[in-house]
ModelCIF file with pLDDT and N, C-alpha, C, O atoms, coordinates in Angstrom:
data_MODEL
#
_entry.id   MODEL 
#
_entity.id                         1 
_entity.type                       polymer 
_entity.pdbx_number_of_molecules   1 
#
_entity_poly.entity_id                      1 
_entity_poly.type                           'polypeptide(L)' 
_entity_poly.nstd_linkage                   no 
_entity_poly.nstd_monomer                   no 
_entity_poly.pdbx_seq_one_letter_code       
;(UNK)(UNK)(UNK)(UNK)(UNK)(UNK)(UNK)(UNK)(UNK)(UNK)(UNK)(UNK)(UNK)(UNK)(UNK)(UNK)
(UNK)(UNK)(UNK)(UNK)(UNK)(UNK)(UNK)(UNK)(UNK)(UNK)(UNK)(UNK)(UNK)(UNK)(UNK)(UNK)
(UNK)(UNK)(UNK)(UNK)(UNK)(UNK)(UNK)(UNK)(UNK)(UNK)(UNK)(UNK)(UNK)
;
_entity_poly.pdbx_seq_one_letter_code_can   XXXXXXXXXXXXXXXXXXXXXXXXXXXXXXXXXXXXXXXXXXXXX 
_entity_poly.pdbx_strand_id                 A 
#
loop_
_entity_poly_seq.entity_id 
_entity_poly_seq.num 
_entity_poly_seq.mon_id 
_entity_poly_seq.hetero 
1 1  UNK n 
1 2  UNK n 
1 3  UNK n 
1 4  UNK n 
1 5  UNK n 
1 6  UNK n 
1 7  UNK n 
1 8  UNK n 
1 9  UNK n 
1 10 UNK n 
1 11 UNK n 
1 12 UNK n 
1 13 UNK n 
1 14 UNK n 
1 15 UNK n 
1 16 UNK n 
1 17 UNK n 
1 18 UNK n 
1 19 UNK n 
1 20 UNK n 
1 21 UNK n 
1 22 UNK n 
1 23 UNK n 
1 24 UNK n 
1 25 UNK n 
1 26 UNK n 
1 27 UNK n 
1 28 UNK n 
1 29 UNK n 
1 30 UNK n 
1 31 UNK n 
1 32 UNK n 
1 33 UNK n 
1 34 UNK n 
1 35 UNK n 
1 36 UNK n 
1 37 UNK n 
1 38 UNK n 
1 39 UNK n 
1 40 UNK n 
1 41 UNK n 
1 42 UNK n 
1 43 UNK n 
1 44 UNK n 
1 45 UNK n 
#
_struct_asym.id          A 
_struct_asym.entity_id   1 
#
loop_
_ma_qa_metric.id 
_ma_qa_metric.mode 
_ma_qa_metric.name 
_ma_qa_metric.software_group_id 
_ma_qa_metric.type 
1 global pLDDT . pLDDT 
2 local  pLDDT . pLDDT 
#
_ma_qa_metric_global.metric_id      1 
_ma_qa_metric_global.metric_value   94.27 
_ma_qa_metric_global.model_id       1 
_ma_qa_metric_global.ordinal_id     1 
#
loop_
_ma_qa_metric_local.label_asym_id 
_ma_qa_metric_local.label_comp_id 
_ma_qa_metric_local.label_seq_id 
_ma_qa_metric_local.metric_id 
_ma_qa_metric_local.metric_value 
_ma_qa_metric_local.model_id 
_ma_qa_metric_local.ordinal_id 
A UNK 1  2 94.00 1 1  
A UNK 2  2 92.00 1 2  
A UNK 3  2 87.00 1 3  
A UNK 4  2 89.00 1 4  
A UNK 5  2 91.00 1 5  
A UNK 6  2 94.00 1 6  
A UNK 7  2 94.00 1 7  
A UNK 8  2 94.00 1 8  
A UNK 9  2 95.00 1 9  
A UNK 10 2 96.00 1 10 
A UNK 11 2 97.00 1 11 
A UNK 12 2 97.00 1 12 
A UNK 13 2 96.00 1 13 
A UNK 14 2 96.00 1 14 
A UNK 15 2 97.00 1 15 
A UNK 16 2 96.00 1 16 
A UNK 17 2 96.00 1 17 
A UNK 18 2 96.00 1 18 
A UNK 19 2 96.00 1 19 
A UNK 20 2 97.00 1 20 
A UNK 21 2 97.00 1 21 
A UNK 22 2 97.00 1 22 
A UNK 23 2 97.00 1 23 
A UNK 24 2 97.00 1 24 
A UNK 25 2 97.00 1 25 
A UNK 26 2 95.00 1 26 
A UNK 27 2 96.00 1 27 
A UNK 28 2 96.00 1 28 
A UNK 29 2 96.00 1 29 
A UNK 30 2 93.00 1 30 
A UNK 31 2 94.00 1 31 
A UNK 32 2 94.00 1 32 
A UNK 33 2 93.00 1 33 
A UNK 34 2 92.00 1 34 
A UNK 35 2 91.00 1 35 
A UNK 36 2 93.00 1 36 
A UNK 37 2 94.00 1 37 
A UNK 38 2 94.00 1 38 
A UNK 39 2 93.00 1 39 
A UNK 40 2 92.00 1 40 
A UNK 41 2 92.00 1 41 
A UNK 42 2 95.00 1 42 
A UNK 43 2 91.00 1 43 
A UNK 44 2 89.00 1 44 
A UNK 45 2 94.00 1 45 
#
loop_
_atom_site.group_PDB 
_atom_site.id 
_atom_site.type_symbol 
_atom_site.label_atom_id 
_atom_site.label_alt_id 
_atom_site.label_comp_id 
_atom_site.label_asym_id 
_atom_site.label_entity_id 
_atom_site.label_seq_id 
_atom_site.pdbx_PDB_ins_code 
_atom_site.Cartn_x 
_atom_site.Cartn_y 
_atom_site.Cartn_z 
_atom_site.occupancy 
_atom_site.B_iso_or_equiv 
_atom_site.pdbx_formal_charge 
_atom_site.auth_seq_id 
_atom_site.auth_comp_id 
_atom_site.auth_asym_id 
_atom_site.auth_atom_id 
_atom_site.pdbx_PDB_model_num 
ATOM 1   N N  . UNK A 1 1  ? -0.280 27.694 -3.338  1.00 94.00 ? 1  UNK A N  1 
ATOM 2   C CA . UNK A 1 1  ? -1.560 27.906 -4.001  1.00 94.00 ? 1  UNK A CA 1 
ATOM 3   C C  . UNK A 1 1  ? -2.402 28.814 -3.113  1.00 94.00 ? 1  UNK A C  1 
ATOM 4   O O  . UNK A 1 1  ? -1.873 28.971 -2.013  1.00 94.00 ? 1  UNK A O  1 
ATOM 5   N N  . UNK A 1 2  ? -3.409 29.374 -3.247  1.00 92.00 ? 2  UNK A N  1 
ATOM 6   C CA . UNK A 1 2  ? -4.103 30.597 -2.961  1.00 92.00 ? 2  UNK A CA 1 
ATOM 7   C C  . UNK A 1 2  ? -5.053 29.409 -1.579  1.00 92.00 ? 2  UNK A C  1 
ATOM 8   O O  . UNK A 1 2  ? -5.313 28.227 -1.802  1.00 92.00 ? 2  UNK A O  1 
ATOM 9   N N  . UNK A 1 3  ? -5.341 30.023 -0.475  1.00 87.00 ? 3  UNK A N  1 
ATOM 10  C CA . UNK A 1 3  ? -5.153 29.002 0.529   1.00 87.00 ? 3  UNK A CA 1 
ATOM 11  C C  . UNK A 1 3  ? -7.161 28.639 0.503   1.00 87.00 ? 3  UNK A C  1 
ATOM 12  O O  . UNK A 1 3  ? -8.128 29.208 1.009   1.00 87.00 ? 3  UNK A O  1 
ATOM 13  N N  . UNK A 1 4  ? -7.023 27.703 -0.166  1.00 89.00 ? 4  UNK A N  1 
ATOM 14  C CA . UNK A 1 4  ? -8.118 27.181 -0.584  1.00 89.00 ? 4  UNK A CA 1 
ATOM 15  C C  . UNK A 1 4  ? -7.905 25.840 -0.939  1.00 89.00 ? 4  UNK A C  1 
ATOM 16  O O  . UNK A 1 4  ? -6.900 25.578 -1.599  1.00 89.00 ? 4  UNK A O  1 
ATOM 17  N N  . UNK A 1 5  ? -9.067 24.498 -0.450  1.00 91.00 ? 5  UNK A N  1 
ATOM 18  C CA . UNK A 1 5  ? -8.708 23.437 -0.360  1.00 91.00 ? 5  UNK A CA 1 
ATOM 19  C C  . UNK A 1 5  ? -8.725 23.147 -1.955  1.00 91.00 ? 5  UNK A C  1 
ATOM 20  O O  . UNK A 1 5  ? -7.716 22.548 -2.326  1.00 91.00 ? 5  UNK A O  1 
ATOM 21  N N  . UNK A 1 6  ? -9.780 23.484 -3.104  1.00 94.00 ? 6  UNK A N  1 
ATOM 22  C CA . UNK A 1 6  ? -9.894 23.107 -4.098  1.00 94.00 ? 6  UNK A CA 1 
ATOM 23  C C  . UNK A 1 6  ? -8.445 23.702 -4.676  1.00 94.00 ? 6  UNK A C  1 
ATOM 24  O O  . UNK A 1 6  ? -7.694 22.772 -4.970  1.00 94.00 ? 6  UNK A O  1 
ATOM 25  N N  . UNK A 1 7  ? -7.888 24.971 -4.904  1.00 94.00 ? 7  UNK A N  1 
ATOM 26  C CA . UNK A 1 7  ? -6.402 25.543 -5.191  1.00 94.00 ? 7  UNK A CA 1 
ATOM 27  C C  . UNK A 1 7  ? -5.031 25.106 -5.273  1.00 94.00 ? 7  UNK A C  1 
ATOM 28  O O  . UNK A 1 7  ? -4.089 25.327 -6.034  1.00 94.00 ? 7  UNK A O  1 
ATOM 29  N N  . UNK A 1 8  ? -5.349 24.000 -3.619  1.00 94.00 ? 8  UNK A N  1 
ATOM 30  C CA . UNK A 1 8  ? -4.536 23.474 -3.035  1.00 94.00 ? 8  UNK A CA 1 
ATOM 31  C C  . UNK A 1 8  ? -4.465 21.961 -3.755  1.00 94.00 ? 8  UNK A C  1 
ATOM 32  O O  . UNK A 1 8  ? -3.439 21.417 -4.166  1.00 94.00 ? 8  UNK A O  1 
ATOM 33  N N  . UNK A 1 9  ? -5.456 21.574 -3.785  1.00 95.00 ? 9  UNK A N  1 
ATOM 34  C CA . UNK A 1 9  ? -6.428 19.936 -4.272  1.00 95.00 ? 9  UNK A CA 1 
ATOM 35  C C  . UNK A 1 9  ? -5.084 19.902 -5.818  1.00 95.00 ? 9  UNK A C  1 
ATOM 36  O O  . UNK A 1 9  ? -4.169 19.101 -6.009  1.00 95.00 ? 9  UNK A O  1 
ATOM 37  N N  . UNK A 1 10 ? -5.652 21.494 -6.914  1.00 96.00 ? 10 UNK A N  1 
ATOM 38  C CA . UNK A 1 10 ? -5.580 21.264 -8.188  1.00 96.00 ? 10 UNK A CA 1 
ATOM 39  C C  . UNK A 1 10 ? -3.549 21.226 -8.520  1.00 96.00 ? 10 UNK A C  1 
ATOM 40  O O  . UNK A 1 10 ? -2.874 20.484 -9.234  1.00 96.00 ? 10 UNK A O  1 
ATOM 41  N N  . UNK A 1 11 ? -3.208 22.264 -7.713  1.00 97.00 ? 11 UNK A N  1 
ATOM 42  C CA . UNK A 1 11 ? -1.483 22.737 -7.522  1.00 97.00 ? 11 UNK A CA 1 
ATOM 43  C C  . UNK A 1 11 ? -1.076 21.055 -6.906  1.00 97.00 ? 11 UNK A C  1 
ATOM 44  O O  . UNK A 1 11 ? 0.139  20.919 -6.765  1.00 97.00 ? 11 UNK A O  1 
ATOM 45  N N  . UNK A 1 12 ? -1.752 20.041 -6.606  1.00 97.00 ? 12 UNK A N  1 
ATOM 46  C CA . UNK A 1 12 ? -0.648 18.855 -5.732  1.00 97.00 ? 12 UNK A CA 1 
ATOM 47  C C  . UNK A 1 12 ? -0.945 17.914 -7.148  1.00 97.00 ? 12 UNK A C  1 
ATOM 48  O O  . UNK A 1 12 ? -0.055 17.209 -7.623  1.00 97.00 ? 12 UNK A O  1 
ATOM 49  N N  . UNK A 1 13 ? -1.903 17.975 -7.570  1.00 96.00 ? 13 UNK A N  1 
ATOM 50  C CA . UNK A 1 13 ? -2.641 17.230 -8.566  1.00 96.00 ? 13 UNK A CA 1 
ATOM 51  C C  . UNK A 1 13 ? -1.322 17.434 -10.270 1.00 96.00 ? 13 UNK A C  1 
ATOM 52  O O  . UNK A 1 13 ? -0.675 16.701 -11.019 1.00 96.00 ? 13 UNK A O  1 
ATOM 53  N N  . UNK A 1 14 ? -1.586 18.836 -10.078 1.00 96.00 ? 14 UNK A N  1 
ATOM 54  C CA . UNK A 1 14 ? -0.554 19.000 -11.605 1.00 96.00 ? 14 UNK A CA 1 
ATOM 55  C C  . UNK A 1 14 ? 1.543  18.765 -10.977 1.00 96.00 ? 14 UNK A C  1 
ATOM 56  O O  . UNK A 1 14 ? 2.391  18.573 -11.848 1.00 96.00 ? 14 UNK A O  1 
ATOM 57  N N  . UNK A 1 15 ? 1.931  18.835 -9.537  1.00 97.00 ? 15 UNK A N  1 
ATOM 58  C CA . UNK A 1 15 ? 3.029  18.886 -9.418  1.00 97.00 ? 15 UNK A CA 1 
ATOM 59  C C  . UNK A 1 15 ? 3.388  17.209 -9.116  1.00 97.00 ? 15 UNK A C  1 
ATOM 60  O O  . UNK A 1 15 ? 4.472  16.763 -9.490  1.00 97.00 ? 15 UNK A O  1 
ATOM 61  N N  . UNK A 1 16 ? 2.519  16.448 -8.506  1.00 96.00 ? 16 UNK A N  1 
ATOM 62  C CA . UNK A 1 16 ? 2.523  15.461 -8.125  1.00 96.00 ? 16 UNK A CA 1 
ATOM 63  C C  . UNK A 1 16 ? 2.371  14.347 -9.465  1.00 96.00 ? 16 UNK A C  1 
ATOM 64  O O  . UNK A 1 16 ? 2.636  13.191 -9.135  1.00 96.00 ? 16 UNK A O  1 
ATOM 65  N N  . UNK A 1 17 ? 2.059  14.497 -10.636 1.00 96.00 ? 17 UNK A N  1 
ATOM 66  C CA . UNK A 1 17 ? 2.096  14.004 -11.688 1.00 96.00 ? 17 UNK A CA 1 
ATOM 67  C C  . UNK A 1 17 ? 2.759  14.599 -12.833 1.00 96.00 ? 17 UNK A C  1 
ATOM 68  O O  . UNK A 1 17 ? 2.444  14.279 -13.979 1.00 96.00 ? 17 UNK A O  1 
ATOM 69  N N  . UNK A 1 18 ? 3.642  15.430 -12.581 1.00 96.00 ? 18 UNK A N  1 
ATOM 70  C CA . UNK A 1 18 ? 4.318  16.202 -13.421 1.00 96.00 ? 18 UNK A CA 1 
ATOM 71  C C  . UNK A 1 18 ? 5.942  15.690 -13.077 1.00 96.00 ? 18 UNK A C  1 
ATOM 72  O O  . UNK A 1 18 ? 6.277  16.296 -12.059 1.00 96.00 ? 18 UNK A O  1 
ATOM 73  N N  . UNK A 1 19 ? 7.102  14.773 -13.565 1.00 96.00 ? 19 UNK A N  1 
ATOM 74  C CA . UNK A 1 19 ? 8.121  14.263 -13.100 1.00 96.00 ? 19 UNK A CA 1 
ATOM 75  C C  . UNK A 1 19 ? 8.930  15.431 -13.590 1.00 96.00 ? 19 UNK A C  1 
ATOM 76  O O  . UNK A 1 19 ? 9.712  15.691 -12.675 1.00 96.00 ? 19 UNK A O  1 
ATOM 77  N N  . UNK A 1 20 ? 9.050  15.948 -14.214 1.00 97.00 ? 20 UNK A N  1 
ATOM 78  C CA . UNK A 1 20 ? 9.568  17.269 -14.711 1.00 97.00 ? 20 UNK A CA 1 
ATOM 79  C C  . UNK A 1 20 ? 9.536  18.370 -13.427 1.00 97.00 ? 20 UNK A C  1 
ATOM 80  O O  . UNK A 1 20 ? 10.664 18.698 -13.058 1.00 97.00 ? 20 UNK A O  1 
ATOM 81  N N  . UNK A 1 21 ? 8.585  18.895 -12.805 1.00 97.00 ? 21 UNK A N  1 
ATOM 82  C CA . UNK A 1 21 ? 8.118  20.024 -11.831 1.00 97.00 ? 21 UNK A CA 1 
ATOM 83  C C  . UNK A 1 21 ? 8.982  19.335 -10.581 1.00 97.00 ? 21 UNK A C  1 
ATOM 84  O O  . UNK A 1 21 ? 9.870  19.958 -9.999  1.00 97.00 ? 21 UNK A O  1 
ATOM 85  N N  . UNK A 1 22 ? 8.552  17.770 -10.198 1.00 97.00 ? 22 UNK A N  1 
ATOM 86  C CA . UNK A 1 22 ? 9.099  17.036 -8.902  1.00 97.00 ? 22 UNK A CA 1 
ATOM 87  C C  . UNK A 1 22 ? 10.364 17.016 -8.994  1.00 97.00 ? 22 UNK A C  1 
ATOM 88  O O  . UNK A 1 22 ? 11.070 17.329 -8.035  1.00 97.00 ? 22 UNK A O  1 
ATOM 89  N N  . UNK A 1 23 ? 10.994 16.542 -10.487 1.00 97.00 ? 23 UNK A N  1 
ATOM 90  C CA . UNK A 1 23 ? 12.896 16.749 -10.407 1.00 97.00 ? 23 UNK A CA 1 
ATOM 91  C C  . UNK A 1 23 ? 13.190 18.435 -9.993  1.00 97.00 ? 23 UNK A C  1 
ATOM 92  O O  . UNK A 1 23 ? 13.681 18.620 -8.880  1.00 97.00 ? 23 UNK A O  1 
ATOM 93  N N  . UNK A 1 24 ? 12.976 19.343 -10.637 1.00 97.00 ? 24 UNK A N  1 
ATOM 94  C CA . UNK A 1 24 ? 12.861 20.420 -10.683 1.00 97.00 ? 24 UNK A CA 1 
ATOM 95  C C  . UNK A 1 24 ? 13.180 20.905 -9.434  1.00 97.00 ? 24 UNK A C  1 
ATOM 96  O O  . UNK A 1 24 ? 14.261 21.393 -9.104  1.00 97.00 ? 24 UNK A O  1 
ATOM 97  N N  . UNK A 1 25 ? 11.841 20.700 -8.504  1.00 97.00 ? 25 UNK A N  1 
ATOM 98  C CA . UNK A 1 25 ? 11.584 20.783 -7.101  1.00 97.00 ? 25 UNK A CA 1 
ATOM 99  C C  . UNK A 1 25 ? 12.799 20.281 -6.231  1.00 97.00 ? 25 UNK A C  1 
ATOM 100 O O  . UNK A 1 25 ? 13.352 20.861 -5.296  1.00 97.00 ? 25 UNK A O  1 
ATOM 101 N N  . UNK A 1 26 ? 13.129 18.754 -6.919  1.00 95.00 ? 26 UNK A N  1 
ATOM 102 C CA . UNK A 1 26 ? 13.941 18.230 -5.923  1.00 95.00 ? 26 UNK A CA 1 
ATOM 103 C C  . UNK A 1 26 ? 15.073 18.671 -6.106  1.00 95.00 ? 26 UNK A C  1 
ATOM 104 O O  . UNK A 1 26 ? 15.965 18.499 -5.276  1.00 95.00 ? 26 UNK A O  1 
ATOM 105 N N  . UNK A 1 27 ? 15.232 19.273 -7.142  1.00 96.00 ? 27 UNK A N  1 
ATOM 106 C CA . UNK A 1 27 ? 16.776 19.884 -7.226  1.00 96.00 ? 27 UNK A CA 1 
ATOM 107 C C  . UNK A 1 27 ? 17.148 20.989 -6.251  1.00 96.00 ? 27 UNK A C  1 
ATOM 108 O O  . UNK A 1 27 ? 18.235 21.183 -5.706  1.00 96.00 ? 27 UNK A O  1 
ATOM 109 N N  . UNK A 1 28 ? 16.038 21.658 -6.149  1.00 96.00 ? 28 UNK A N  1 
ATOM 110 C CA . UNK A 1 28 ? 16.219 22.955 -5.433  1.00 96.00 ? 28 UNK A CA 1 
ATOM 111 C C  . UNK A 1 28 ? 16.616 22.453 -3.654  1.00 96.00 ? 28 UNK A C  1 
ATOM 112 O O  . UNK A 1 28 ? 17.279 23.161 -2.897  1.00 96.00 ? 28 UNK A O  1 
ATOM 113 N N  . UNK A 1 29 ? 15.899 20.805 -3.206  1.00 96.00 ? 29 UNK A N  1 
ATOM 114 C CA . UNK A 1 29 ? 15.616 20.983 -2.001  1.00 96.00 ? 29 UNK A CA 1 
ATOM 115 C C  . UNK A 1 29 ? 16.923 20.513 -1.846  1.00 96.00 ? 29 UNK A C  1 
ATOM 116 O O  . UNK A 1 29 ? 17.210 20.616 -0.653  1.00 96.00 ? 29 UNK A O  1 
ATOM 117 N N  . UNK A 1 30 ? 17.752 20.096 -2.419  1.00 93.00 ? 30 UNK A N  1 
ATOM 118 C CA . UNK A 1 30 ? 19.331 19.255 -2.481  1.00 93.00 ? 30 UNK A CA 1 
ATOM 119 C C  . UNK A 1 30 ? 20.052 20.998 -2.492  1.00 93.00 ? 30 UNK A C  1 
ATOM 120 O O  . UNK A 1 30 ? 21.145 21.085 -1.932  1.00 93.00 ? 30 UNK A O  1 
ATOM 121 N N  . UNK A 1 31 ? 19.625 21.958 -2.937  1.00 94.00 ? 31 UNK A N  1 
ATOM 122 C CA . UNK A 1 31 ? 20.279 23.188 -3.093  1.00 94.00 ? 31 UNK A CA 1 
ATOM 123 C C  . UNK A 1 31 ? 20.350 23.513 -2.034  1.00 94.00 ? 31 UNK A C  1 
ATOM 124 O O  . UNK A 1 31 ? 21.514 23.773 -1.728  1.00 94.00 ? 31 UNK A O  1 
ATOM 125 N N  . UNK A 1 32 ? 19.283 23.713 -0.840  1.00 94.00 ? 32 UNK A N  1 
ATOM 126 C CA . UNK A 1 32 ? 18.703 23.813 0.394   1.00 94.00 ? 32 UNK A CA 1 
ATOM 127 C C  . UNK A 1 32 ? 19.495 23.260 1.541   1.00 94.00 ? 32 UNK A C  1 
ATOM 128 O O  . UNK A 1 32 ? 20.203 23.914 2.307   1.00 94.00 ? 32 UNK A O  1 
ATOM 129 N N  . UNK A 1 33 ? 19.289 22.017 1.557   1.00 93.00 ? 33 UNK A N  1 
ATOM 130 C CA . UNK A 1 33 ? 20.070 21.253 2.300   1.00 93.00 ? 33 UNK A CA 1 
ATOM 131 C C  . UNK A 1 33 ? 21.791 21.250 2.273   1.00 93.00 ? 33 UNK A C  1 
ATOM 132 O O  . UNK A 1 33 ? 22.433 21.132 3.317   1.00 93.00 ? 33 UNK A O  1 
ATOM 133 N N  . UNK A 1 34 ? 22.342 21.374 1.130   1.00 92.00 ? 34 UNK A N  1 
ATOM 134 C CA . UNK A 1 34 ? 23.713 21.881 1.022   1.00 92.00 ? 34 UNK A CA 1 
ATOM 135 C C  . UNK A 1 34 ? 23.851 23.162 2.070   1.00 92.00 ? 34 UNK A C  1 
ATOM 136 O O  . UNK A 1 34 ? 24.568 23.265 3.065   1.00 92.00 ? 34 UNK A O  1 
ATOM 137 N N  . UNK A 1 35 ? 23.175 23.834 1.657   1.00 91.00 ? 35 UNK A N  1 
ATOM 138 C CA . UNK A 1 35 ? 23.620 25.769 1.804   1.00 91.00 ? 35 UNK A CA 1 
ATOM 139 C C  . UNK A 1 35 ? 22.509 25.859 3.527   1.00 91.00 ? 35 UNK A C  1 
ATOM 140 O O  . UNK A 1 35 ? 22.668 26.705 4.407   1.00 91.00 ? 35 UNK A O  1 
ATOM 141 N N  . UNK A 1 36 ? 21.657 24.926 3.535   1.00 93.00 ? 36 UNK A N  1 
ATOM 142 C CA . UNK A 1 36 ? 21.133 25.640 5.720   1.00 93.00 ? 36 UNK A CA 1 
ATOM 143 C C  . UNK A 1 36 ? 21.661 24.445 6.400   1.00 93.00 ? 36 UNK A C  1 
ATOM 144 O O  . UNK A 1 36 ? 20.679 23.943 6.946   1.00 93.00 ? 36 UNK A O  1 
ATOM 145 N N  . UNK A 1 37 ? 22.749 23.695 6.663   1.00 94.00 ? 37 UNK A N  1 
ATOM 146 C CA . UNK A 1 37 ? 23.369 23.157 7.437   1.00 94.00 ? 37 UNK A CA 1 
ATOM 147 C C  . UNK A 1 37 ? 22.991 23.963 8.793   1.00 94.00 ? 37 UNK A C  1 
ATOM 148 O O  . UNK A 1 37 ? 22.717 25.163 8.835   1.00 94.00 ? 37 UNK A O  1 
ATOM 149 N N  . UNK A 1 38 ? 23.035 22.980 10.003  1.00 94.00 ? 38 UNK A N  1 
ATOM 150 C CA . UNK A 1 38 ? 23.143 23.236 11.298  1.00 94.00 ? 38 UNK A CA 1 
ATOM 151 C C  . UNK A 1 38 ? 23.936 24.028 11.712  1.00 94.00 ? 38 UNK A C  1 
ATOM 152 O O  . UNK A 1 38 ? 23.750 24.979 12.471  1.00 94.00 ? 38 UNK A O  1 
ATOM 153 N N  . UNK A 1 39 ? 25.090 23.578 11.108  1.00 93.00 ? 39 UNK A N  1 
ATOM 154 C CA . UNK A 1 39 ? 25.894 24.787 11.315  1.00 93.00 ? 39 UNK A CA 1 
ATOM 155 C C  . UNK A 1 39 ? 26.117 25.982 10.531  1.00 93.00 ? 39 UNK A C  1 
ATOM 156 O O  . UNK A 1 39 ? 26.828 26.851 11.034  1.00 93.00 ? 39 UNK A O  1 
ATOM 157 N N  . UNK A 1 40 ? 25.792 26.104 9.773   1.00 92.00 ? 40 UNK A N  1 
ATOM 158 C CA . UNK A 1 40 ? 25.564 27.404 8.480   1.00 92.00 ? 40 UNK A CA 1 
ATOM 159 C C  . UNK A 1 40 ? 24.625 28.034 9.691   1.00 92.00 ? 40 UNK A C  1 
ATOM 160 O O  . UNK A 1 40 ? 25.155 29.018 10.206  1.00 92.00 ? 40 UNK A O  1 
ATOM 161 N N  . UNK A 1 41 ? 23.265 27.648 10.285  1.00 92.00 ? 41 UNK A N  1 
ATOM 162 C CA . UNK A 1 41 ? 23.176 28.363 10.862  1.00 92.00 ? 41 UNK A CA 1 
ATOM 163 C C  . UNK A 1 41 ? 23.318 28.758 12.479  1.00 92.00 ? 41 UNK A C  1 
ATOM 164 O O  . UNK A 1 41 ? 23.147 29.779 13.145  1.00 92.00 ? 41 UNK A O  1 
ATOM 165 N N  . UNK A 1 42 ? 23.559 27.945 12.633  1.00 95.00 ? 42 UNK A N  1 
ATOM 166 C CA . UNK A 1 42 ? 24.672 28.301 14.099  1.00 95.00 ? 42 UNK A CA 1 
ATOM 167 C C  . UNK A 1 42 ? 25.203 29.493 14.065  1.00 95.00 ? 42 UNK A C  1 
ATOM 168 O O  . UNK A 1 42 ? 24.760 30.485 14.645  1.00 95.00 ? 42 UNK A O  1 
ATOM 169 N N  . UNK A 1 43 ? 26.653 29.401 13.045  1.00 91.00 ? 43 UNK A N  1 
ATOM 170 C CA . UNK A 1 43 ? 27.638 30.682 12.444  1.00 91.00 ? 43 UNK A CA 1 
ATOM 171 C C  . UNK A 1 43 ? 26.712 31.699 12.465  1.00 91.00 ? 43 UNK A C  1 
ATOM 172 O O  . UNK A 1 43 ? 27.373 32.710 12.228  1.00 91.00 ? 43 UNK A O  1 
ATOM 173 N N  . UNK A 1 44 ? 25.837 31.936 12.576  1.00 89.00 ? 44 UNK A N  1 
ATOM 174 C CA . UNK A 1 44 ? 25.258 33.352 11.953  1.00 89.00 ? 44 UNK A CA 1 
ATOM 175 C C  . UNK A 1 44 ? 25.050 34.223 13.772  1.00 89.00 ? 44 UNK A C  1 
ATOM 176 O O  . UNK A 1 44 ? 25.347 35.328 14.227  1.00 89.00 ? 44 UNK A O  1 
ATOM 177 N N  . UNK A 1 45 ? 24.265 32.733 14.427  1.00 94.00 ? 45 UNK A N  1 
ATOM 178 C CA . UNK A 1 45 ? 24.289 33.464 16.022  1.00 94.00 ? 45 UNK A CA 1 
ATOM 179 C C  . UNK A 1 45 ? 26.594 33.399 16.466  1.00 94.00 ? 45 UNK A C  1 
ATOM 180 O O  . UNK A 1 45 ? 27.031 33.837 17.530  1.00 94.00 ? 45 UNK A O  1 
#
């Protein structure tokens, strides 16, 4: 959100009561965690 406390206040307000946006979200962070393993990035140095 545009870095402003009210911006910030209204974006936690609609994602945080939205179970749709939070699955959504959480899908991606399970995407995340698969694919930046410790060692995923290790391999790269």
């Amino acid at each position: 959100a545009p870095n402003d406390v009210e911006s910030l206040a209204a974006l936690t307000f609609e994602t945080t009561t939205s179970d749709a946006e939070l699955e959504r979200l959480g899908e991606e962070t399970l995407l995340l965690r698969d694919s930046r393993t410790v060692e995923d990035t290790v391999s790269r140095f």
